[in-house]
N, C-alpha and C. Protein backbone atom coordinates (compact mmCIF):
# COMPACT_ATOMS: atom_id res chain seq x y z
N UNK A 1 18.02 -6.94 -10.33
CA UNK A 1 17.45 -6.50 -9.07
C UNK A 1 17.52 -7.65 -8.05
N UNK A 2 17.69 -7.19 -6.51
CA UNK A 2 17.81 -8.10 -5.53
C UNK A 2 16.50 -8.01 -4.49
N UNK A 3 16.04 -8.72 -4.04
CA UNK A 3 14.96 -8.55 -2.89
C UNK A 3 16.00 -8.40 -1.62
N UNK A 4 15.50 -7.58 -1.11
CA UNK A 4 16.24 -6.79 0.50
C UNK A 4 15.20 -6.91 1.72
N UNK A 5 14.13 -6.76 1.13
CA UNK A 5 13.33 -7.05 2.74
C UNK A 5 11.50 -6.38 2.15
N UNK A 6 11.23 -6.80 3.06
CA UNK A 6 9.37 -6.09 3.29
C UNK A 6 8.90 -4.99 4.28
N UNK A 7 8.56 -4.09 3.71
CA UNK A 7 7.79 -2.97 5.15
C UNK A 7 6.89 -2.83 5.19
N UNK A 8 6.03 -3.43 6.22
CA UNK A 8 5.04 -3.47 6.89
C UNK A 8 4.38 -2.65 7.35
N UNK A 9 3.04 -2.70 7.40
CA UNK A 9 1.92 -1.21 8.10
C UNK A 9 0.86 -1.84 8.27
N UNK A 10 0.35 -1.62 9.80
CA UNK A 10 -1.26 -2.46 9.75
C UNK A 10 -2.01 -1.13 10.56
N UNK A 11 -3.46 -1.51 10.56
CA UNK A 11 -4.44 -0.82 11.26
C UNK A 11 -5.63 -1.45 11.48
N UNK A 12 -6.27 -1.62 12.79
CA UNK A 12 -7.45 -1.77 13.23
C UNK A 12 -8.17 -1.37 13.47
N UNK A 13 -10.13 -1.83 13.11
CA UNK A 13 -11.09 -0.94 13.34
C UNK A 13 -10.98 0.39 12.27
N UNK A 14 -10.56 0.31 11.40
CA UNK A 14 -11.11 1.12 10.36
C UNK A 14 -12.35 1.82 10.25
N UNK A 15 -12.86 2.60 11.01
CA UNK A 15 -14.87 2.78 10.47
C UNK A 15 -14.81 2.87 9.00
N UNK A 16 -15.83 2.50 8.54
CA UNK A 16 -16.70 2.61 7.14
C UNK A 16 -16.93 3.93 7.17
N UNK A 17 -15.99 5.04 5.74
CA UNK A 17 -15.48 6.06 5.28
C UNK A 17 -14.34 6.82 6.43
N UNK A 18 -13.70 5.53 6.89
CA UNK A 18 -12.29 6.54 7.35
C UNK A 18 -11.27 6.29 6.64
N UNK A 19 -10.05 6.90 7.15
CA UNK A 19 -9.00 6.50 6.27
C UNK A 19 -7.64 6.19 7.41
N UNK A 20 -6.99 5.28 6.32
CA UNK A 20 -5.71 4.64 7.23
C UNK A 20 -4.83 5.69 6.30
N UNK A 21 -3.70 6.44 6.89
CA UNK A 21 -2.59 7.17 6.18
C UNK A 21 -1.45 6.85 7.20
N UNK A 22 -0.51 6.52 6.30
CA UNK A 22 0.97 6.31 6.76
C UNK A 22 1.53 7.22 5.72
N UNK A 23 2.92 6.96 6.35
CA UNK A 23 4.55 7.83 5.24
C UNK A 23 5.48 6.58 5.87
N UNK A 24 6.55 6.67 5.15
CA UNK A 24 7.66 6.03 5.16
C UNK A 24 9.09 6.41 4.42
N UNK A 25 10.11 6.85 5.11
CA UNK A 25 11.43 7.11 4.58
C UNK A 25 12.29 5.90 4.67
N UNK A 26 12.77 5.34 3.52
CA UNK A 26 13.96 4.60 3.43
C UNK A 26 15.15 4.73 3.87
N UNK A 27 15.90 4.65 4.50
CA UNK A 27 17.62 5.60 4.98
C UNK A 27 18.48 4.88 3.95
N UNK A 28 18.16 3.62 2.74
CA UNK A 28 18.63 3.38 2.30
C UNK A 28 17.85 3.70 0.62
N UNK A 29 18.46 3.51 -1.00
CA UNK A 29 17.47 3.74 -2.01
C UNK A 29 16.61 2.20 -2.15
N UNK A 30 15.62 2.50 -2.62
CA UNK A 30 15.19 1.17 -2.75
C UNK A 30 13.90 1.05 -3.88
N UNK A 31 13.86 -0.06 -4.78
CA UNK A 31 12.72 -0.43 -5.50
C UNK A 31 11.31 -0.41 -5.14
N UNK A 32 10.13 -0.08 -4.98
CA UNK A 32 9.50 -0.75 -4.23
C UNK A 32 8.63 -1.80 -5.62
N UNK A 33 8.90 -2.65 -5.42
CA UNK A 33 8.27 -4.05 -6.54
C UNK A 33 7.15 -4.04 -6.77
N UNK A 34 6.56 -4.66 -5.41
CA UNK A 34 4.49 -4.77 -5.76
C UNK A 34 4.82 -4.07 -3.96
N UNK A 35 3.28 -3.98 -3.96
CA UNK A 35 2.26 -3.32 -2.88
C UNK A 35 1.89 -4.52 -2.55
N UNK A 36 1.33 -4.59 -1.58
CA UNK A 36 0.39 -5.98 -1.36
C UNK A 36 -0.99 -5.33 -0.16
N UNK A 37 -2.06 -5.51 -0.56
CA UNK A 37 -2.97 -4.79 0.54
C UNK A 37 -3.53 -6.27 1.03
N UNK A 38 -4.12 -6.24 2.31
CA UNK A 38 -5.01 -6.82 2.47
C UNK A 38 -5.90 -7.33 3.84
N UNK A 39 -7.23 -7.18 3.70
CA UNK A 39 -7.57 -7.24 5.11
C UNK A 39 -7.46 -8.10 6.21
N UNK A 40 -7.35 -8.10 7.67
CA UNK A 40 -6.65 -9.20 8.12
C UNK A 40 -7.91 -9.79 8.23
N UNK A 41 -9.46 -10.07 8.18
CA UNK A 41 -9.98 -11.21 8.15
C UNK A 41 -10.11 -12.11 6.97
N UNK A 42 -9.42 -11.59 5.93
CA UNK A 42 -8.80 -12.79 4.91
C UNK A 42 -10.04 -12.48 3.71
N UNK A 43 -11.23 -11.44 4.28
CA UNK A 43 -12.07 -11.12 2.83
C UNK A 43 -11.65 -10.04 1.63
N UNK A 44 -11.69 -9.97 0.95
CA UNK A 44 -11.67 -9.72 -0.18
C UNK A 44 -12.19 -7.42 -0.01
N UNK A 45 -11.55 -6.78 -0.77
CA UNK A 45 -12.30 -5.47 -0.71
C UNK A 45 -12.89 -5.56 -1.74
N UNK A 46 -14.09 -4.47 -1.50
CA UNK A 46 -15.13 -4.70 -2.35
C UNK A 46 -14.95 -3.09 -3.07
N UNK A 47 -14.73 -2.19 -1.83
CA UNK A 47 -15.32 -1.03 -2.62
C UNK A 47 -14.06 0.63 -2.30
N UNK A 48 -13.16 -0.29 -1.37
CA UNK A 48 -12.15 0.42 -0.13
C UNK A 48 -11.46 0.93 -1.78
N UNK A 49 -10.76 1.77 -1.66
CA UNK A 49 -9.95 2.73 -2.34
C UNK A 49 -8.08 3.02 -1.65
N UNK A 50 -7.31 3.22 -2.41
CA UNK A 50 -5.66 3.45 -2.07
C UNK A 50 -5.53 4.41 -2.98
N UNK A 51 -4.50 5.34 -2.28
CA UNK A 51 -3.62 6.88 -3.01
C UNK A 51 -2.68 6.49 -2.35
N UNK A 52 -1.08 6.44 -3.23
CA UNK A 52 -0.06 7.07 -3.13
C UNK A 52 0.54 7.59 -3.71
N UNK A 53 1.37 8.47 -3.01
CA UNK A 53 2.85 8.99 -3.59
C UNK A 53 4.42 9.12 -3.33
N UNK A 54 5.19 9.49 -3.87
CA UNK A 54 6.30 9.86 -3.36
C UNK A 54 6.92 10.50 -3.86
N UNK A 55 7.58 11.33 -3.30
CA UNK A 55 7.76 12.65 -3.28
C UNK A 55 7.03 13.57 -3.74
N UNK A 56 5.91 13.64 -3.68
CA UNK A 56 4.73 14.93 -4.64
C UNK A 56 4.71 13.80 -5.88
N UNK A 57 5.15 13.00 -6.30
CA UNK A 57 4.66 11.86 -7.61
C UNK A 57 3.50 10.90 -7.28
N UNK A 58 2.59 11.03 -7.48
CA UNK A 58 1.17 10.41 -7.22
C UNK A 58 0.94 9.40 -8.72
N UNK A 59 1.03 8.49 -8.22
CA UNK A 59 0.86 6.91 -8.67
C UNK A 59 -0.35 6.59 -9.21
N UNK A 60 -1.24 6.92 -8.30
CA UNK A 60 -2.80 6.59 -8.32
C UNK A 60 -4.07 7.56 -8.90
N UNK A 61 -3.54 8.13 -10.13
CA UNK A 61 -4.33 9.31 -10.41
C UNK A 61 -5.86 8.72 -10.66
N UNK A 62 -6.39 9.17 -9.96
CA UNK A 62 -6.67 9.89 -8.11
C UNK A 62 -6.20 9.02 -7.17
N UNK A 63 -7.50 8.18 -7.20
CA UNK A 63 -7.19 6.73 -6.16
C UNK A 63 -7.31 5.35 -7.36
N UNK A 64 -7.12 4.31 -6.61
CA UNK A 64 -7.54 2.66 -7.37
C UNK A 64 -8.29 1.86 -6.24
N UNK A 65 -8.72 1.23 -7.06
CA UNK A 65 -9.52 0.12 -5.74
C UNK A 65 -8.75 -0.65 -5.42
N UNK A 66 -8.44 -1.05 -3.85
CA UNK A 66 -7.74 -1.70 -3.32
C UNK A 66 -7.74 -2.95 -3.53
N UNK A 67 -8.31 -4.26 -4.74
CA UNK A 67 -8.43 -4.82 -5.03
C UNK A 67 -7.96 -4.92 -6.24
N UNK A 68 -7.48 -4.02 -7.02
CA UNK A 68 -6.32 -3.73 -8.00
C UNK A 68 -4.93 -4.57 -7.53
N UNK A 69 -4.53 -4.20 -6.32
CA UNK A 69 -2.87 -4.28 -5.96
C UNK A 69 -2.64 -5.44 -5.33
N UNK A 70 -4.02 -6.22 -4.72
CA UNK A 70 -3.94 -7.65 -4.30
C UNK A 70 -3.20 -7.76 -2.91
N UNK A 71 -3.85 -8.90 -2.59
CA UNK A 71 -2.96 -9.61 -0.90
C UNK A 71 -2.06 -10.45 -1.12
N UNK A 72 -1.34 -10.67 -2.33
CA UNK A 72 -0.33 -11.93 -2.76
C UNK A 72 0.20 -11.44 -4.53
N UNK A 73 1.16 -12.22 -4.32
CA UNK A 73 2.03 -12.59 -5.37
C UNK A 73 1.09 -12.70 -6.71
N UNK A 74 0.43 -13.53 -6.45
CA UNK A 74 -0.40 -13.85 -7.76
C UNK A 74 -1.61 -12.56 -8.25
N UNK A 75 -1.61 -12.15 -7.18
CA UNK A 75 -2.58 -11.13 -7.79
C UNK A 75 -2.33 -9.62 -7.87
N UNK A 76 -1.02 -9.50 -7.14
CA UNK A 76 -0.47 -7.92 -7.43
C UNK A 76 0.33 -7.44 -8.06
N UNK A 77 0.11 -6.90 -8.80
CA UNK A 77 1.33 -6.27 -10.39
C UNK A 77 2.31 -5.43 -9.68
N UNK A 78 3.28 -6.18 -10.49
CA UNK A 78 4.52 -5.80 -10.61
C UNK A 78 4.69 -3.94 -10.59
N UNK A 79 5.38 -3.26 -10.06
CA UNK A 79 5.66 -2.12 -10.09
C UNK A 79 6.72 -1.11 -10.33
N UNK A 80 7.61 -1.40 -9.52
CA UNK A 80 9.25 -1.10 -9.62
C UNK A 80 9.41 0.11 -9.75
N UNK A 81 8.78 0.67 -8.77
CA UNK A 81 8.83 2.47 -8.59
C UNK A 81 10.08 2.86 -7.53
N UNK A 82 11.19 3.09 -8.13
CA UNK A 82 12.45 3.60 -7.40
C UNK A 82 11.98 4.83 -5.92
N UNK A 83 12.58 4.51 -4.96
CA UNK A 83 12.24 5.28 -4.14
C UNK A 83 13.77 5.62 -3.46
N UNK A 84 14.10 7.14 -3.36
CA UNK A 84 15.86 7.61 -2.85
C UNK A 84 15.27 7.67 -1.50
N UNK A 85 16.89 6.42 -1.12
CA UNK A 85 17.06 7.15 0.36
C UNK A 85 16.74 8.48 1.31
N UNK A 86 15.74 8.46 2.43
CA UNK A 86 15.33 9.95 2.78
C UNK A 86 13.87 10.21 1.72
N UNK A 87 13.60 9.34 0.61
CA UNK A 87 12.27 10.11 0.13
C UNK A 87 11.27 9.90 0.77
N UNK A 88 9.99 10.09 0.48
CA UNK A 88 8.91 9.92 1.59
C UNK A 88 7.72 9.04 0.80
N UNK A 89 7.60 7.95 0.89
CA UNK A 89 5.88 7.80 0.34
C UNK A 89 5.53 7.74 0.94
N UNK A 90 4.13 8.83 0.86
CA UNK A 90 2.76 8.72 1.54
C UNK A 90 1.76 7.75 0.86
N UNK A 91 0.76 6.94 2.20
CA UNK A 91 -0.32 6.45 1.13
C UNK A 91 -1.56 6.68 2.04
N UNK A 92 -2.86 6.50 1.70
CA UNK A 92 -3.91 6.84 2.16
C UNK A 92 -4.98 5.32 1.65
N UNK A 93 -5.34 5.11 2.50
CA UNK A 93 -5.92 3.71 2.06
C UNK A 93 -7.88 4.43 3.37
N UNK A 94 -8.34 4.15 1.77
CA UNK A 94 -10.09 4.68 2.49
C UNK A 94 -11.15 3.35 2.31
N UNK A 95 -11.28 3.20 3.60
CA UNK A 95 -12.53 2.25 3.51
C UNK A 95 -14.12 2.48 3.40
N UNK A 96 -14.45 1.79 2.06
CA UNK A 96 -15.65 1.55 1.43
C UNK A 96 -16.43 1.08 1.64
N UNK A 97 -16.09 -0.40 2.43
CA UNK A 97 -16.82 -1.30 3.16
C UNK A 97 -18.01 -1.54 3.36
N UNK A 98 -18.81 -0.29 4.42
CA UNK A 98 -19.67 -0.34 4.63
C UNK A 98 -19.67 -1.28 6.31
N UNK A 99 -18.38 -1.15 6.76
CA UNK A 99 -18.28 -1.59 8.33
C UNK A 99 -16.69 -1.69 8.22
N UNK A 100 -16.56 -1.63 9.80
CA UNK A 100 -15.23 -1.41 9.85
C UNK A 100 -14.60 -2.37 9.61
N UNK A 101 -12.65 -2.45 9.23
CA UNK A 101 -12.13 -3.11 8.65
C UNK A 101 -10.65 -3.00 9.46
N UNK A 102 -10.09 -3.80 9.64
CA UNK A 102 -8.50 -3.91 9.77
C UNK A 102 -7.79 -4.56 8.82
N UNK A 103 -6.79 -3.87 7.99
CA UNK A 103 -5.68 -3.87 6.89
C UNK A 103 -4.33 -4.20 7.50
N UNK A 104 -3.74 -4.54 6.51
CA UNK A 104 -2.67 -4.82 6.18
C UNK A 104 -1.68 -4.15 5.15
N UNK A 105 -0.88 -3.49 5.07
CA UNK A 105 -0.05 -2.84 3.76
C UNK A 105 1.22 -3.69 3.83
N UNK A 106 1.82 -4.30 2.83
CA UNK A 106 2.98 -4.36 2.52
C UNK A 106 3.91 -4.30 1.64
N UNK A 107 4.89 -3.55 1.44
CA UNK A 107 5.83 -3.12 0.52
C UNK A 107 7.04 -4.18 0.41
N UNK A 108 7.13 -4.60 -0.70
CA UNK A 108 8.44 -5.85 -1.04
C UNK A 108 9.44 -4.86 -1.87
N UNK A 109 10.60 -4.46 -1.11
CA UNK A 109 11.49 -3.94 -1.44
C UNK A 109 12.59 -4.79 -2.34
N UNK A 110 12.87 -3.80 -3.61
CA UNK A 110 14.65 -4.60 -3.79
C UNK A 110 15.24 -3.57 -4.24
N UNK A 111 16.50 -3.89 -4.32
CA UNK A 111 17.33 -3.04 -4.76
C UNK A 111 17.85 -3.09 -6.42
């Protein structure tokens, strides 16, 4: 496997029990390696929750705590969930918090 690039997703002001949802199509196939979550004031989630899928394949039976998938290298497991050119993952990232929050998502692609 080769690393090809990172795709990025942020959101601000999160309220405490909303949710951030994106999708994303590849035009090319691609690995996606690790996830990387994390909030941009650099604290830690405590209680925030993540769902994805792709293509109708749901990863997260139900959800995981967003503190599972980590803001770095060292703390987010390895994954290597193939994703075809044109497929779609959706993800849904819900904050637990208990005040609002601005995130970070990032996907480390390879091929």
């Amino acid at each position: 496997m080769v690393f090809r690039e990172f795709k990025y997703f942020e959101r601000d002001n999160i309220g405490d029990g909303e949710t951030f949802e994106a999708s994303w199509s590849p035009t090319e196939d691609r690995i996606i390696h690790r996830i990387y979550l994390a909030r941009k004031d650099g604290a830690a989630f405590t209680k925030s929750t993540f769902y994805f899928k792709i293509d109708g394949t749901v990863y997260t039976l139900d959800v995981v705590p967003c503190r599972i998938l980590g803001p770095d290298v060292l703390t987010s497991p390895v994954l290597d969930i193939p994703i075809k050119a044109k497929g779609t993952l959706m993800f849904t990232l819900k904050n637990l918090e208990g005040a609002p929050i601005s995130v970070m998502v990032t996907l480390e692609l390879w091929t």
